[in-house]
N, C-alpha and C. Protein backbone atom coordinates (compact mmCIF):
# COMPACT_ATOMS: atom_id res chain seq x y z
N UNK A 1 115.71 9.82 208.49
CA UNK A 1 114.36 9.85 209.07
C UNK A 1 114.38 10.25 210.54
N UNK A 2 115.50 10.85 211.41
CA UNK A 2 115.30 10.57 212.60
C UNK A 2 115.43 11.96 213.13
N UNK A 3 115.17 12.90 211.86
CA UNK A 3 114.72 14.32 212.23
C UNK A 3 113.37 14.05 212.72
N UNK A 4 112.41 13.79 212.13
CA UNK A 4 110.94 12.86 212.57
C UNK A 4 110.45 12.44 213.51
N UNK A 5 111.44 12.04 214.24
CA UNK A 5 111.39 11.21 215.19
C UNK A 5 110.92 9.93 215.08
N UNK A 6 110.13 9.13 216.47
CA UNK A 6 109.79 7.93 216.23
C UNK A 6 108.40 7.87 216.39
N UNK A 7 107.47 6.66 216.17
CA UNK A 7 106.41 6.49 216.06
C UNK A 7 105.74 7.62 217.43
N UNK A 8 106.21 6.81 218.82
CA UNK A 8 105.67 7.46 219.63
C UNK A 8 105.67 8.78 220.05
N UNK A 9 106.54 9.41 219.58
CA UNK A 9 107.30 10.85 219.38
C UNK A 9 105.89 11.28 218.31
N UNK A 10 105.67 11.50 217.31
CA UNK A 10 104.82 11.56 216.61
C UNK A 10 103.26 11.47 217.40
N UNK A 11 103.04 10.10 218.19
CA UNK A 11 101.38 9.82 218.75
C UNK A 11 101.32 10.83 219.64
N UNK A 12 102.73 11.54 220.46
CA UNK A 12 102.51 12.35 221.84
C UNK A 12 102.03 13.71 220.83
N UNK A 13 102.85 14.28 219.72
CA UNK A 13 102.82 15.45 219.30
C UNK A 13 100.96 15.94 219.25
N UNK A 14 100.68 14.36 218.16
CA UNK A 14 99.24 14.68 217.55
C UNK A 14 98.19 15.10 218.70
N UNK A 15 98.57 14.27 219.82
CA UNK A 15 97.55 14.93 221.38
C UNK A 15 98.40 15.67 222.08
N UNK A 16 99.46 16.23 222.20
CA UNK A 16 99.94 17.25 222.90
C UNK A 16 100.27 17.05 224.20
N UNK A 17 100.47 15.75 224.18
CA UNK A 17 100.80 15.23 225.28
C UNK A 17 102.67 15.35 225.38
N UNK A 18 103.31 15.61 226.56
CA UNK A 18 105.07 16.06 226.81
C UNK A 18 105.21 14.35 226.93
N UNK A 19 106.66 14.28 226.92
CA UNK A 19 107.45 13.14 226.80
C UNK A 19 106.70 12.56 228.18
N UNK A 20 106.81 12.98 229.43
CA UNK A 20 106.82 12.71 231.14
C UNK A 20 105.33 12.64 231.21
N UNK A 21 104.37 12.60 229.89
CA UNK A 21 103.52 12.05 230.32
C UNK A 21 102.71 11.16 229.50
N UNK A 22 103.60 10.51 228.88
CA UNK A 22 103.25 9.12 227.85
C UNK A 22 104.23 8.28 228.36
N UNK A 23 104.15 6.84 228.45
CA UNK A 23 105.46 5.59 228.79
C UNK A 23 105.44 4.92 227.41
N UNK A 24 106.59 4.71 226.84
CA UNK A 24 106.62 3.51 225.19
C UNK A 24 106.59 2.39 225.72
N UNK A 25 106.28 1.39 225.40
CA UNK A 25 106.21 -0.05 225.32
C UNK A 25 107.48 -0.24 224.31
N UNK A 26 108.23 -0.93 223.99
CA UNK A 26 108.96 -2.23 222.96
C UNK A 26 108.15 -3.08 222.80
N UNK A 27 106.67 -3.05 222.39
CA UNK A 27 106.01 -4.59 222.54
C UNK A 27 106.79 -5.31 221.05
N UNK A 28 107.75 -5.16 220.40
CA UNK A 28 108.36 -6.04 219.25
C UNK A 28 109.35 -6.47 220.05
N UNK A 29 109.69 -6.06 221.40
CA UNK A 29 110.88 -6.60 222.09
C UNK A 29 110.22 -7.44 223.26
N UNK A 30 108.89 -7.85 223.54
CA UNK A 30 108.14 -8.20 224.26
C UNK A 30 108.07 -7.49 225.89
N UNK A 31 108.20 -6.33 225.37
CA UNK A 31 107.94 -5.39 226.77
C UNK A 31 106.63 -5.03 227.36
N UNK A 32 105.84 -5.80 227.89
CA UNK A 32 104.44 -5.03 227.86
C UNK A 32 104.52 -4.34 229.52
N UNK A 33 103.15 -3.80 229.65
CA UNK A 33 102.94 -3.44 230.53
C UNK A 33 102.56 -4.20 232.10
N UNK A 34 103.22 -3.77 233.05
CA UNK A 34 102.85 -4.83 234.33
C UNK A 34 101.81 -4.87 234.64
N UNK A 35 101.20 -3.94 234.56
CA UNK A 35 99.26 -3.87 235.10
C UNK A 35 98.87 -2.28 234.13
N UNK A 36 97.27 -2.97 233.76
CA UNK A 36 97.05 -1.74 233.10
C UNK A 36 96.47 -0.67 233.75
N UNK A 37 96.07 -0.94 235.35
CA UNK A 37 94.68 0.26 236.32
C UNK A 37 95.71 1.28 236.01
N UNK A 38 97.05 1.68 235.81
CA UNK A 38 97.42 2.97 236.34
C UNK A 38 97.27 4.13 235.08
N UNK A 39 96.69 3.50 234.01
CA UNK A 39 96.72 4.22 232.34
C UNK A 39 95.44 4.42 232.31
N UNK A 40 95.61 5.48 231.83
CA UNK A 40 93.79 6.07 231.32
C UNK A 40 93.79 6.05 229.60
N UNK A 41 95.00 5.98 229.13
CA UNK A 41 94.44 5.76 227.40
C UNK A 41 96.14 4.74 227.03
N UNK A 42 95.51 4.00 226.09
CA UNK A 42 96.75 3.28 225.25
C UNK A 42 96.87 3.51 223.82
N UNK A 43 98.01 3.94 223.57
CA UNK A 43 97.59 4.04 222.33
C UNK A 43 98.83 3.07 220.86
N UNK A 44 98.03 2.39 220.30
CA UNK A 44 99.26 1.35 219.48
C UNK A 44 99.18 2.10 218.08
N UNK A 45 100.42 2.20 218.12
CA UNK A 45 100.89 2.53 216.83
C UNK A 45 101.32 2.23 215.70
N UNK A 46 101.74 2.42 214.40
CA UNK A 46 101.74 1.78 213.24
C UNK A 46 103.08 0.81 213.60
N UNK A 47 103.48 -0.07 212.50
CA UNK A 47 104.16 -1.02 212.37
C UNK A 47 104.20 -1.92 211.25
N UNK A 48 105.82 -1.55 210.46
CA UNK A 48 105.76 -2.33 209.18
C UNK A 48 105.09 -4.12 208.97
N UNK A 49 104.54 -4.49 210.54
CA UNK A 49 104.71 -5.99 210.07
C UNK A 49 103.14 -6.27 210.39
N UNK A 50 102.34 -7.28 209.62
CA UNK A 50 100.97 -7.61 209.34
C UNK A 50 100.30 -8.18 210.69
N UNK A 51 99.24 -8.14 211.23
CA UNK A 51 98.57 -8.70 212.11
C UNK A 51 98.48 -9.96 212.35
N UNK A 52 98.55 -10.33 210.74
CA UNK A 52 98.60 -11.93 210.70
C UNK A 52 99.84 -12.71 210.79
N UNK A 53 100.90 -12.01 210.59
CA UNK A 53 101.77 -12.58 210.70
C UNK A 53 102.36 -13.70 212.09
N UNK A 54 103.23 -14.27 211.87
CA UNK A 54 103.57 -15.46 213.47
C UNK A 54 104.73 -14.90 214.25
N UNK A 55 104.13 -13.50 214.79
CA UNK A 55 105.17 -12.98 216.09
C UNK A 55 104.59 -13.35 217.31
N UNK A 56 105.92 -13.97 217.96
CA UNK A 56 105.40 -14.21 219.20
C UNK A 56 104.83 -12.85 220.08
N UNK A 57 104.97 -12.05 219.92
CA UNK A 57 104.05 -10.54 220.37
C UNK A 57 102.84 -10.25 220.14
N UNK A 58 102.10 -10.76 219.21
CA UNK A 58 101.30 -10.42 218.36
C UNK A 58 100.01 -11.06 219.80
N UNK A 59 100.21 -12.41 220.01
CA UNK A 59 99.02 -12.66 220.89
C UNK A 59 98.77 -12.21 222.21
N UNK A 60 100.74 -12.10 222.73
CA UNK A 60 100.26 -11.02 223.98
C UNK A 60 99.40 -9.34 223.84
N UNK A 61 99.94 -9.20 222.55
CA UNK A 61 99.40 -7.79 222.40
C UNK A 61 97.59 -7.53 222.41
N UNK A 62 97.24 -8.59 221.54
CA UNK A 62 95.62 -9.03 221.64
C UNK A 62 95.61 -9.10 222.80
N UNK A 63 96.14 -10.08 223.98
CA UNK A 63 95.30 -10.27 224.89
C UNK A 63 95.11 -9.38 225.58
N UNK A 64 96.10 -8.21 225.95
CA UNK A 64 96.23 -6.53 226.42
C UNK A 64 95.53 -5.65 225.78
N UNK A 65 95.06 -5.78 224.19
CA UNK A 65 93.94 -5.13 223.94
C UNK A 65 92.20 -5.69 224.53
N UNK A 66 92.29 -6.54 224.19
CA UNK A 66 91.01 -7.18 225.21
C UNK A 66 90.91 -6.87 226.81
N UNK A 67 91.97 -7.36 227.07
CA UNK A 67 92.02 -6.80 228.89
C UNK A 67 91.49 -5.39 228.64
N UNK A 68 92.24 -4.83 228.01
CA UNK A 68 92.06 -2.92 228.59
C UNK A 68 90.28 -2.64 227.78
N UNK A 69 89.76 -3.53 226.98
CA UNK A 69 88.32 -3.07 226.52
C UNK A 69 87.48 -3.56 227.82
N UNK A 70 87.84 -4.55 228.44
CA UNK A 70 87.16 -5.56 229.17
C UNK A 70 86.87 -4.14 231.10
N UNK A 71 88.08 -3.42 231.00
CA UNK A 71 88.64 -2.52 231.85
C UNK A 71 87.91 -1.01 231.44
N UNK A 72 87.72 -1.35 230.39
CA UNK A 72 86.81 -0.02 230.24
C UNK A 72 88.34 1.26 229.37
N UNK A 73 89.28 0.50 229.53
CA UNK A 73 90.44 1.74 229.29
C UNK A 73 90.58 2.22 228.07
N UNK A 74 90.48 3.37 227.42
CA UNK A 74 90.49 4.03 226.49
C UNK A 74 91.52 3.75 225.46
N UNK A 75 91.82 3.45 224.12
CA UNK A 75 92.23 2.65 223.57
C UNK A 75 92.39 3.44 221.87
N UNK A 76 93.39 3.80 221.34
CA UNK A 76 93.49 4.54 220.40
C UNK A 76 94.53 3.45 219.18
N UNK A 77 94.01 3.31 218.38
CA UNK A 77 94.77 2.85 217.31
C UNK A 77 94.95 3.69 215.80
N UNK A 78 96.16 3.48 215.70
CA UNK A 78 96.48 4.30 214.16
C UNK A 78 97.24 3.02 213.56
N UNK A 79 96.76 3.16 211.93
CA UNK A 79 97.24 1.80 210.99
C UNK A 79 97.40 0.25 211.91
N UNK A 80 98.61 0.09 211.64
CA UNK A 80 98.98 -1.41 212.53
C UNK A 80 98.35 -1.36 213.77
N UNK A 81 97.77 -0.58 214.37
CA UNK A 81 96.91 -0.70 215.67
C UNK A 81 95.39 -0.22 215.32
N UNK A 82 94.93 -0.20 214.38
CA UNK A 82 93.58 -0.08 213.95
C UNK A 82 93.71 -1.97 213.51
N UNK A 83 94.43 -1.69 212.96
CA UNK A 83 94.06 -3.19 212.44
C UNK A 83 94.34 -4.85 213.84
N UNK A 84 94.95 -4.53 214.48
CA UNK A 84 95.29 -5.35 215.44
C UNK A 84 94.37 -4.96 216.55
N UNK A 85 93.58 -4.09 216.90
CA UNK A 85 92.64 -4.05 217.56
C UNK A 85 91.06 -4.32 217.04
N UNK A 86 91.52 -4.26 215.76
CA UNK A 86 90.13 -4.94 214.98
C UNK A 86 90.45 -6.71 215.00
N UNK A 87 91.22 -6.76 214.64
CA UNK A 87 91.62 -8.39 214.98
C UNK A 87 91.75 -9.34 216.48
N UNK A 88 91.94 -8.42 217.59
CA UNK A 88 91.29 -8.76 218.73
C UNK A 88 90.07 -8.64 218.97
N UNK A 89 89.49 -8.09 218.74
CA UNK A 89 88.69 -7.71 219.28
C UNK A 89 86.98 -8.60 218.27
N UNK A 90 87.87 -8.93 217.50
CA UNK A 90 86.67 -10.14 216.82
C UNK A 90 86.81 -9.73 215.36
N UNK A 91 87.20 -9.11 214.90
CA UNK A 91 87.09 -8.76 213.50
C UNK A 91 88.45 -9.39 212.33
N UNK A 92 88.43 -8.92 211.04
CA UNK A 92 89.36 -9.83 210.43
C UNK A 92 90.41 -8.65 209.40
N UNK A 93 91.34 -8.72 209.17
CA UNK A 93 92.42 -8.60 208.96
C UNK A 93 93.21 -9.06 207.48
N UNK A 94 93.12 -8.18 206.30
CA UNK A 94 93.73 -9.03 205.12
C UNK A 94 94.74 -8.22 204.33
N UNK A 95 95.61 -8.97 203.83
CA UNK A 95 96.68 -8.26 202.72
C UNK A 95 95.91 -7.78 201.81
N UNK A 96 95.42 -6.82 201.50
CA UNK A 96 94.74 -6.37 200.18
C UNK A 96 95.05 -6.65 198.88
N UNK A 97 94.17 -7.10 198.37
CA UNK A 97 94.20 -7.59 196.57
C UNK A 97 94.63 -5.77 196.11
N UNK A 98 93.88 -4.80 196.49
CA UNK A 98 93.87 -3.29 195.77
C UNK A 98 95.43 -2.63 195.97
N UNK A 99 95.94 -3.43 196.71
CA UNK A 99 97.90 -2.78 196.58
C UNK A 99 97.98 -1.83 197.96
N UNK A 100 99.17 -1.46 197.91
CA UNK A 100 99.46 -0.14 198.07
C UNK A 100 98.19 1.71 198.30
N UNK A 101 98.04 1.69 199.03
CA UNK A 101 97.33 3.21 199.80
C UNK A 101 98.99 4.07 199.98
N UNK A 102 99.17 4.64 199.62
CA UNK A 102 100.09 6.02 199.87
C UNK A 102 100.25 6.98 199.57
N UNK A 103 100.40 7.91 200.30
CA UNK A 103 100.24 9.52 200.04
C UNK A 103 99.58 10.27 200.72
N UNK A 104 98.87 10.71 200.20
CA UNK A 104 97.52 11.58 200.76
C UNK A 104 95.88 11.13 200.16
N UNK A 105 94.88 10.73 201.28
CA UNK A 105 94.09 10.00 200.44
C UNK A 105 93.15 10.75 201.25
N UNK A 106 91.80 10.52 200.34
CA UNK A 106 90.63 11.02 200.85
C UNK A 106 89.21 10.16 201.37
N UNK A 107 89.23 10.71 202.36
CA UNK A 107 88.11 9.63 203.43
C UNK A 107 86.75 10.38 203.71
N UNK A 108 85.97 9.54 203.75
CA UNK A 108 84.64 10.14 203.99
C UNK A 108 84.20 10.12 205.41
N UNK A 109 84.38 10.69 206.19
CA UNK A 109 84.00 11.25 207.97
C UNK A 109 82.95 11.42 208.49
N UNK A 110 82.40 10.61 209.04
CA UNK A 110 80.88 10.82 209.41
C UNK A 110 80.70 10.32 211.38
N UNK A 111 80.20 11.41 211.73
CA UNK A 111 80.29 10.86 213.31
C UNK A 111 78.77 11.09 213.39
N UNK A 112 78.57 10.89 214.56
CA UNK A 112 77.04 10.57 214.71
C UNK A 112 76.46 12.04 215.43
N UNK A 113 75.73 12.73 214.85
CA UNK A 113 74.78 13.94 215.27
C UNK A 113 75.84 15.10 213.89
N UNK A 114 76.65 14.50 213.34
CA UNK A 114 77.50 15.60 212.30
C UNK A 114 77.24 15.03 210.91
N UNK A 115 77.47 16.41 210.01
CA UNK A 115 77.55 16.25 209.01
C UNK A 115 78.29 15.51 208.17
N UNK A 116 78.50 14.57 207.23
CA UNK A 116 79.45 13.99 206.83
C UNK A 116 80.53 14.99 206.02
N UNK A 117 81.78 15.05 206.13
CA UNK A 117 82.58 15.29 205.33
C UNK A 117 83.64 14.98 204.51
N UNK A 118 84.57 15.23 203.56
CA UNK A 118 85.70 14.77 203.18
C UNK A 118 87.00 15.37 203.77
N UNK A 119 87.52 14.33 204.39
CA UNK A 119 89.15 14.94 204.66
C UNK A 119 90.06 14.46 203.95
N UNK A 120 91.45 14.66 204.28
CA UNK A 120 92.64 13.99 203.31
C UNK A 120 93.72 13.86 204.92
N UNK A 121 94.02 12.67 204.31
CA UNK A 121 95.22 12.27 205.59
C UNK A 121 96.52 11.57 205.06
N UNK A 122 97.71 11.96 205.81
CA UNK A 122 98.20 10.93 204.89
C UNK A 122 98.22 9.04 205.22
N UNK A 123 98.72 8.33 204.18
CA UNK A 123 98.31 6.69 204.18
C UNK A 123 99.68 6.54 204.01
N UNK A 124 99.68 5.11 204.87
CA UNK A 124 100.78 4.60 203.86
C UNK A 124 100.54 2.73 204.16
N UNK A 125 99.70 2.27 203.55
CA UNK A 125 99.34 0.68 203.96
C UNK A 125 99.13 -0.17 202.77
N UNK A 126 99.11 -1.64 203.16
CA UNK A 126 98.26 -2.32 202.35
C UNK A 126 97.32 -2.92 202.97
N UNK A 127 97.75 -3.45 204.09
CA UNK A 127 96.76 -4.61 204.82
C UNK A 127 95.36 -3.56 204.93
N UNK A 128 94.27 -4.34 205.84
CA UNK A 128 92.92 -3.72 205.35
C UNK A 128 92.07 -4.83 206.66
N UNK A 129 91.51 -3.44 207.61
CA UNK A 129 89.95 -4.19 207.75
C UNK A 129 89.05 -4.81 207.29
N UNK A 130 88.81 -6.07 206.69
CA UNK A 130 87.70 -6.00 205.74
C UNK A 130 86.23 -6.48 206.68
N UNK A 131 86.50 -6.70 207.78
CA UNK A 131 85.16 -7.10 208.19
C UNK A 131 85.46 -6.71 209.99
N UNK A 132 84.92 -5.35 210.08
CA UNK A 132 84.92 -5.06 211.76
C UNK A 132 84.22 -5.47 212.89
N UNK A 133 84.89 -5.49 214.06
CA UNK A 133 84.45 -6.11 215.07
C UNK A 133 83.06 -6.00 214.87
N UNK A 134 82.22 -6.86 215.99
CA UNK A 134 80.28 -6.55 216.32
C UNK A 134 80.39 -4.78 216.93
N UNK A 135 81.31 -4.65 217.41
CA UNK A 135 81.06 -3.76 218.42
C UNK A 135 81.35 -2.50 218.15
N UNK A 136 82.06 -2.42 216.64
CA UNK A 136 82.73 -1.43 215.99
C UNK A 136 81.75 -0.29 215.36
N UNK A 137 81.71 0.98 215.13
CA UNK A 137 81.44 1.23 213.98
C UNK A 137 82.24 2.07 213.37
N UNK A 138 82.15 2.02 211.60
CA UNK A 138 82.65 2.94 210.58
C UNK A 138 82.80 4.12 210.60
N UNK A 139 83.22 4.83 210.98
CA UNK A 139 83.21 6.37 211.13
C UNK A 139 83.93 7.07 210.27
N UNK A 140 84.88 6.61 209.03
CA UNK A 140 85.82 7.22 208.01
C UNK A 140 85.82 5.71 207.04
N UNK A 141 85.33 6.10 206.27
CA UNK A 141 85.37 5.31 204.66
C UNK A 141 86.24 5.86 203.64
N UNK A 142 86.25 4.89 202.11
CA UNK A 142 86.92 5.42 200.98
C UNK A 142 86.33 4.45 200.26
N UNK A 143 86.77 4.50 198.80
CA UNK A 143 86.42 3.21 197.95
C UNK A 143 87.56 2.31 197.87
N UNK A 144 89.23 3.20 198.24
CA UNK A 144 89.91 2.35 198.78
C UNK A 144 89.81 1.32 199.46
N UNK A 145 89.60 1.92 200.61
CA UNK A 145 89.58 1.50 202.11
C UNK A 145 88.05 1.76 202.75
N UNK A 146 87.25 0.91 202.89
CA UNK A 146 85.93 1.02 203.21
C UNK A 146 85.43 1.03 204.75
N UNK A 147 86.91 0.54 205.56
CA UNK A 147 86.40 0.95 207.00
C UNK A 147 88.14 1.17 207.38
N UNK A 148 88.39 2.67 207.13
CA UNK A 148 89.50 3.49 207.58
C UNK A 148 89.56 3.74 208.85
N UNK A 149 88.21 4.53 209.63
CA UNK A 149 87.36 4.61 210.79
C UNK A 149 86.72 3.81 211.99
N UNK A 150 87.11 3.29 213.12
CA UNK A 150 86.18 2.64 213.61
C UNK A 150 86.41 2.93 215.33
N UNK A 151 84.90 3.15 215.55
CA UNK A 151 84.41 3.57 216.61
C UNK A 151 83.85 2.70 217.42
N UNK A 152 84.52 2.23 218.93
CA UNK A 152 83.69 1.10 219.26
C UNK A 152 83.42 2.31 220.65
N UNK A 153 82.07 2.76 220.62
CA UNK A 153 81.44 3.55 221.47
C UNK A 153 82.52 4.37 222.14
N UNK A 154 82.66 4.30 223.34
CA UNK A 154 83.65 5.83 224.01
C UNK A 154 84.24 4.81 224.65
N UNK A 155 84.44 3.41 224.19
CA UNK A 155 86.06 2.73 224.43
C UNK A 155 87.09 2.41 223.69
N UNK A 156 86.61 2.67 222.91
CA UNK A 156 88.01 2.94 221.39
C UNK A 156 88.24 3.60 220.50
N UNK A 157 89.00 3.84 219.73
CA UNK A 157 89.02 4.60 218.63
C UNK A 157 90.30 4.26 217.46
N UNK A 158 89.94 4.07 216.19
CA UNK A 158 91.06 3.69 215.54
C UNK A 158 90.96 4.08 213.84
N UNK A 159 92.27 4.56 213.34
CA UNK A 159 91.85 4.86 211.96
C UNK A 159 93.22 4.16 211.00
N UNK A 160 93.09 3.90 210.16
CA UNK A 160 93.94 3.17 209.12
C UNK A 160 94.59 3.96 208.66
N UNK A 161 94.24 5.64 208.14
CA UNK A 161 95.52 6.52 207.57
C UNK A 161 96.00 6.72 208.94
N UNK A 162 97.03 7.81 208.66
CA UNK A 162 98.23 8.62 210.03
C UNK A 162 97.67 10.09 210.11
N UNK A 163 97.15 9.87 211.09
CA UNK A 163 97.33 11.48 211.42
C UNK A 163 97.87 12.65 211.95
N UNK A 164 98.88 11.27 212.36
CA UNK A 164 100.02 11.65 212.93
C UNK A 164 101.52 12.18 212.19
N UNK A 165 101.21 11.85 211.05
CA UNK A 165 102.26 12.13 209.46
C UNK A 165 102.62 13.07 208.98
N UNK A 166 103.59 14.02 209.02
CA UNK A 166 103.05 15.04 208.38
C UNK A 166 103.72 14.77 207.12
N UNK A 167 103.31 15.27 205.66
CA UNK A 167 103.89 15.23 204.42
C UNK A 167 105.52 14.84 203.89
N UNK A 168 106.19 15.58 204.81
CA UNK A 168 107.44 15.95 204.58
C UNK A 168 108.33 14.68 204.99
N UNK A 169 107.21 13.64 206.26
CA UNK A 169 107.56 12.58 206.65
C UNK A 169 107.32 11.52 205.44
N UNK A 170 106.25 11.35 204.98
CA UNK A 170 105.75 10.66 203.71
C UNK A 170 106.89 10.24 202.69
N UNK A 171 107.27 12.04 202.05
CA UNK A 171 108.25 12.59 201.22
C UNK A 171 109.45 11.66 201.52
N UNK A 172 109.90 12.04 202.66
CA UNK A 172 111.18 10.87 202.89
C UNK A 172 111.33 9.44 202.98
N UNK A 173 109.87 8.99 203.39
CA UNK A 173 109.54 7.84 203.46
C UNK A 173 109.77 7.30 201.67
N UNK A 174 109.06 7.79 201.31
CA UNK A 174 108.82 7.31 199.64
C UNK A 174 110.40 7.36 199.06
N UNK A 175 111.39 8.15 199.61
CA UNK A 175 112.64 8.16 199.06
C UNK A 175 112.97 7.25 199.27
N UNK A 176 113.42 6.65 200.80
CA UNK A 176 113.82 5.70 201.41
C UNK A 176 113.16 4.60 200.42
N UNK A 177 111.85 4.25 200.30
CA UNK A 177 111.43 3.14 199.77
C UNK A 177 111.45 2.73 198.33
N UNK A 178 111.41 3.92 197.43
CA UNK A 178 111.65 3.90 196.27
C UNK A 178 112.39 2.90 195.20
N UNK A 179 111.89 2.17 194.43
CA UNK A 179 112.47 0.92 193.54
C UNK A 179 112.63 -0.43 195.04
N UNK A 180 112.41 -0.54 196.32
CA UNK A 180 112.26 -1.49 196.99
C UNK A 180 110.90 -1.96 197.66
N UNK A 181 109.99 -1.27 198.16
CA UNK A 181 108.96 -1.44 198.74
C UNK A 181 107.78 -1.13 197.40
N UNK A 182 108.34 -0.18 197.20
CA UNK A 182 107.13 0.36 195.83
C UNK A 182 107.79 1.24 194.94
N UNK A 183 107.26 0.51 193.38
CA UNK A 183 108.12 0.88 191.94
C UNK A 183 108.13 2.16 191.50
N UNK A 184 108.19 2.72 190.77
CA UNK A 184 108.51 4.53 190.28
C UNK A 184 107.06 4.82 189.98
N UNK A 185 106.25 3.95 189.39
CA UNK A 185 104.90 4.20 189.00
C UNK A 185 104.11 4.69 190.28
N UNK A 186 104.39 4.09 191.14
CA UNK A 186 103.73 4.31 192.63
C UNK A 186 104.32 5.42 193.27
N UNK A 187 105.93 5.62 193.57
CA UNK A 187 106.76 6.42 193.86
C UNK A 187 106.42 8.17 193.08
N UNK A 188 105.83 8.02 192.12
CA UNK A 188 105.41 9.31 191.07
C UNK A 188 104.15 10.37 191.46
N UNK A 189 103.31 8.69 191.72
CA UNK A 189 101.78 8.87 192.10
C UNK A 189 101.37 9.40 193.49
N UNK A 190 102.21 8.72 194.22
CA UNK A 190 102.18 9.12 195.83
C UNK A 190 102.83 10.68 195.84
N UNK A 191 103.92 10.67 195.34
CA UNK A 191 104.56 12.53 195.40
C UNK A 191 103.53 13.30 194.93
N UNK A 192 103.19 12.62 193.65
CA UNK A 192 101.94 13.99 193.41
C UNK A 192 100.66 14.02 194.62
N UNK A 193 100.10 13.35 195.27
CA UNK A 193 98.74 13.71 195.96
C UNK A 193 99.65 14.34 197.12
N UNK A 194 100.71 14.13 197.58
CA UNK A 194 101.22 15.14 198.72
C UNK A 194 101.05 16.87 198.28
N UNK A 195 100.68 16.86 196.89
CA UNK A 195 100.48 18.56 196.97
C UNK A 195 99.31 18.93 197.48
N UNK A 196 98.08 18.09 198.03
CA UNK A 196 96.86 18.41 198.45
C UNK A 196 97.09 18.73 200.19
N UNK A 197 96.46 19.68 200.52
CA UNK A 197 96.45 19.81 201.78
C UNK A 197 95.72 18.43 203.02
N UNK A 198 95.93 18.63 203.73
CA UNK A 198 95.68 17.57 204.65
C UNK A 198 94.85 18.08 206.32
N UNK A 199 94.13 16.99 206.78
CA UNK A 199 93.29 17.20 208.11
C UNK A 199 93.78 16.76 208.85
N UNK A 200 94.62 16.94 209.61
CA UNK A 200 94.96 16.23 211.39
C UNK A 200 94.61 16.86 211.91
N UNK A 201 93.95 18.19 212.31
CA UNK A 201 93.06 19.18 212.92
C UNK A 201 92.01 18.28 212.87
N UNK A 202 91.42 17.61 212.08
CA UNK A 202 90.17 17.20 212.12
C UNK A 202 90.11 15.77 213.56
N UNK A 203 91.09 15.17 212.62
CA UNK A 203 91.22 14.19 213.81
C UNK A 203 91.83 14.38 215.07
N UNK A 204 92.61 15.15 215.63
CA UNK A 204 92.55 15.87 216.84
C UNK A 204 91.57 16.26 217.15
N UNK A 205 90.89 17.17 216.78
CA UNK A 205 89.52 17.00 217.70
C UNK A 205 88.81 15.83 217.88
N UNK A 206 88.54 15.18 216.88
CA UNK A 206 87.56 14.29 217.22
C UNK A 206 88.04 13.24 218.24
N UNK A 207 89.78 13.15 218.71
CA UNK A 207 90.00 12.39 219.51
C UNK A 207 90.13 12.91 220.92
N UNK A 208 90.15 14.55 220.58
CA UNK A 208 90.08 15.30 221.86
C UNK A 208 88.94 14.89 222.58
N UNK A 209 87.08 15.13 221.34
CA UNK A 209 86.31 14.70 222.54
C UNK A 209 85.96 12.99 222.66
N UNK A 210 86.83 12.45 221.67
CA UNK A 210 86.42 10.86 222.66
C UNK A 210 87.26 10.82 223.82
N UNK A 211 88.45 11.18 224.12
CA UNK A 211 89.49 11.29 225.64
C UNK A 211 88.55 11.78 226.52
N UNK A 212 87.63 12.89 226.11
CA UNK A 212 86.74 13.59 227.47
C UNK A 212 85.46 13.12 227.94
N UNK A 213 85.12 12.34 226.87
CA UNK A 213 83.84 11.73 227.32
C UNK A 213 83.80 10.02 227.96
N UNK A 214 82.74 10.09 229.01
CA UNK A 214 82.80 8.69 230.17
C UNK A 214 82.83 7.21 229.03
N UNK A 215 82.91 6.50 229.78
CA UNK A 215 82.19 5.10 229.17
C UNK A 215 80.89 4.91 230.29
């Protein structure tokens, strides 16, 4: 997997941002940040382990997502950081009864003054928004996943698939996991929807113009 790179290697590519101008956190090693005034966007990234779970990281990390909403600072979550910023931020957080999301899935996209459309991104989760912040709104649905999307005005932004993924990453992923994380039935099902094409164009823009616009 480490042709791929790593999570944050991946979040710089999707905005085009160079190494010298993103900093990583270790927040699983409890590294956070000393002060947040000098950052204009944060962005948390996926992570095999649940929101709910009892890491001692987990509450510093809330309280640094709250600080930086409270700061006005721009705030990007993908999977494990869609969901942990929905869970700070007042909303709730569950292991899903519906299983397993993986592959390539299709979401319904709706921003406000646009047309709604369908994209495909790739997934790879179980846990689940089921009830979003006051302050949130839905902006990408499924019958899966009913709040993939959530928009808390032009101070956040967060989505439950990766758009940061590309296929080929998936592909290896599902090898790696195969008969341990998820059985051949799943392992079969997920290879096949990777033949559908996919939108991270879509979501690049749309995160291009939340980065440009004020709070």
């Amino acid at each position: 997997m480490d042709a791929h790179g790593d999570y944050d290697d991946m979040c710089k590519a999707l905005l085009g941002r160079t190494p010298n101008e993103a900093k990583t956190y270790a927040i699983l090693d409890n590294i956070f940040p000393e002060t947040l005034d000098i950052y204009d966007l944060f962005i948390i990234t996926g992570s095999p382990h649940g929101v709910y779970e009892d890491h001692d990281w987990i509450a510093p990390l809330e309280r640094l997502i709250r600080r930086a909403y409270a700061k006005n600072i721009k705030m990007l979550g993908l999977c494990f950081g869609h969901q942990i910023m929905a869970q700070a931020l007042g909303g709730k957080v569950i292991k899903s009864e519906k299983g397993f999301g993986i592959g390539v899935m299709d979401y319904n996209l709706a921003q406000a003054g646009t047309l709604a459309q369908t994209i495909s991104l790739c997934a790879w989760h179980q846990d689940q928004v089921i009830t979003p912040p006051k302050d949130a709104i839905t902006i990408a649905s499924s019958d899966f996943c009913p709040h993939a999307g959530l928009r808390y005005a032009n101070k956040a932004l967060s989505f439950q698939p990766h758009p940061e993924f590309s296929k080929d990453f998936v592909q290896d992923l599902i090898h790696l996991r195969r008969g341990n994380t998820i059985d051949e039935d799943m392992a079969q099902r997920s290879e096949l929807s990777l033949k559908k094409d996919i939108h991270p164009h879509i979501i690049q823009s749309l995160i291009k113009t939340f980065l440009a616009q004020t709070n």
